[in-house]
C-alpha atoms as a PDB file:
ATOM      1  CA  UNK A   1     -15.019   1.940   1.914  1.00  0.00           C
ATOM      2  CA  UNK A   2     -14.232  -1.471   2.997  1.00  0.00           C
ATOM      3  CA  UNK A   3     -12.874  -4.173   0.676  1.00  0.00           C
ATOM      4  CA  UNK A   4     -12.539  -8.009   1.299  1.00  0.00           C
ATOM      5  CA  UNK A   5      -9.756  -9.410  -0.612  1.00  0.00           C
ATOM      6  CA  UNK A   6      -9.611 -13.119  -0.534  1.00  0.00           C
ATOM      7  CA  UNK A   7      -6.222 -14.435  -1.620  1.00  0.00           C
ATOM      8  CA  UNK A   8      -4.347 -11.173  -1.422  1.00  0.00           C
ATOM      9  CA  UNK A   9      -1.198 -12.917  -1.992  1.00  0.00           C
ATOM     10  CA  UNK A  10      -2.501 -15.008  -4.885  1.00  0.00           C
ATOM     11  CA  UNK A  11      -1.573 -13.656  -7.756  1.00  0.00           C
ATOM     12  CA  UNK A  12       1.473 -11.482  -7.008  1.00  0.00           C
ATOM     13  CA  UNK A  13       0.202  -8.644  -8.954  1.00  0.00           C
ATOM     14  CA  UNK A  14      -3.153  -8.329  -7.059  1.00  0.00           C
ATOM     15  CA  UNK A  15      -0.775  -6.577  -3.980  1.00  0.00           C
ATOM     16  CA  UNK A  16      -0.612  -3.541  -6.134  1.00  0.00           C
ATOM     17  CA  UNK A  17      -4.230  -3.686  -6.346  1.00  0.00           C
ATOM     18  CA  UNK A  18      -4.496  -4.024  -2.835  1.00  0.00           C
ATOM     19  CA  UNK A  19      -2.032  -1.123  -2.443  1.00  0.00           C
ATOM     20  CA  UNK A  20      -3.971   1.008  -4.925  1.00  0.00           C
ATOM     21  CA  UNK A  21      -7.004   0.593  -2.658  1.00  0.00           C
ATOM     22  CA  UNK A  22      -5.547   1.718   0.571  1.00  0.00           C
ATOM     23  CA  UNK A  23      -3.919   5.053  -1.478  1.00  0.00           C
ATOM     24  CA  UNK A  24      -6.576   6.037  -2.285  1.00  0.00           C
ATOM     25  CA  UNK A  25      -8.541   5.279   1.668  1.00  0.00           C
ATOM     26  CA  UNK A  26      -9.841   2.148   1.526  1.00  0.00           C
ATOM     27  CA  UNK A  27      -9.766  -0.410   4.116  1.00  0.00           C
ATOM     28  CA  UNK A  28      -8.414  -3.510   2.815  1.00  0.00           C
ATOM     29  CA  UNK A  29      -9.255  -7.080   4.541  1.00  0.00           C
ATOM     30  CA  UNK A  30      -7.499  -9.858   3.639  1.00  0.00           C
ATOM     31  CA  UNK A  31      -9.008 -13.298   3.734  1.00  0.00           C
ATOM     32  CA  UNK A  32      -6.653 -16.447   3.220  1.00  0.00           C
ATOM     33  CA  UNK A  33      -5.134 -19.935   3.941  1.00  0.00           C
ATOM     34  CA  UNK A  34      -1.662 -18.714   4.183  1.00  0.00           C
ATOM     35  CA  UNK A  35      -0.130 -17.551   7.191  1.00  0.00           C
ATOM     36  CA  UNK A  36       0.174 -13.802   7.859  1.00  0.00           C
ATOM     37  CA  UNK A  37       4.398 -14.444   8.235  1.00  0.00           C
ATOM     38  CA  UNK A  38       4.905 -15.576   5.077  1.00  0.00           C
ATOM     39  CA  UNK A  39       3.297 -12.652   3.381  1.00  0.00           C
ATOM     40  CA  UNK A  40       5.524  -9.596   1.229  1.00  0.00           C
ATOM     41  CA  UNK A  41       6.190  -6.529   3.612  1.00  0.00           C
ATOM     42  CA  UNK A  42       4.226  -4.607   0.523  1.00  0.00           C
ATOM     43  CA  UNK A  43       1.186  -7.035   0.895  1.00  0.00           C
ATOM     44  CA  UNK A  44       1.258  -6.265   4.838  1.00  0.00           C
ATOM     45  CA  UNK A  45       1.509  -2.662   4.838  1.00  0.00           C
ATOM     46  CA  UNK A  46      -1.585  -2.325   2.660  1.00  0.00           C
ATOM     47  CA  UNK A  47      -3.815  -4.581   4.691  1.00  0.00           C
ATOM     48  CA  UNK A  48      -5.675  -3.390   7.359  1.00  0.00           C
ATOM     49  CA  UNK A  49      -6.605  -6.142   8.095  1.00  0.00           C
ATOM     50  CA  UNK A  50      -5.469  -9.820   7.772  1.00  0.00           C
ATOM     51  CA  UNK A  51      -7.592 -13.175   8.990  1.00  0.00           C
ATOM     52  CA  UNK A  52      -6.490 -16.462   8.553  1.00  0.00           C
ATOM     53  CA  UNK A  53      -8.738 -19.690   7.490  1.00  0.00           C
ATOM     54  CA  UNK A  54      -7.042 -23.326   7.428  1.00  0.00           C
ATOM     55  CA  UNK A  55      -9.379 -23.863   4.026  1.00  0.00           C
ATOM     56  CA  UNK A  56     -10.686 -21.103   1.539  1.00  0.00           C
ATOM     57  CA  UNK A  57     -13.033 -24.133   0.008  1.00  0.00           C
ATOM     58  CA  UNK A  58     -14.885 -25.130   3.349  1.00  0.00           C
ATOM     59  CA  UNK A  59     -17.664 -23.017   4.172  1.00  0.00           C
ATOM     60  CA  UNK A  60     -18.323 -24.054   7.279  1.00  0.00           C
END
């Protein structure tokens, strides 16, 4: 299963959700604005991915 989690960081208690996911074998893409460096370790290791947008709010 694949899951696209926009925001992971946003909310800090969505990274156990994101953890949660990848226990039990999914693979977790993240989608944000922030840069990867400045995410938790926790967040990180439970991402299998991680891709990077300057704006969440332009679709282009």
């Amino acid at each position: 299963m694949n899951y696209i989690h926009f925001s992971p960081y946003f909310q800090p208690n969505y990274i156990q959700f994101s953890r949660a996911l990848r226990e039990e074998g999914a693979n977790v893409l993240g989608l944000g604005d922030s840069p990867y460096d400045i995410l938790k370790p926790e967040l990180k290791k439970s991402l299998t991915e991680y891709y990077r947008v300057d704006n969440l709010h332009n679709y282009d």
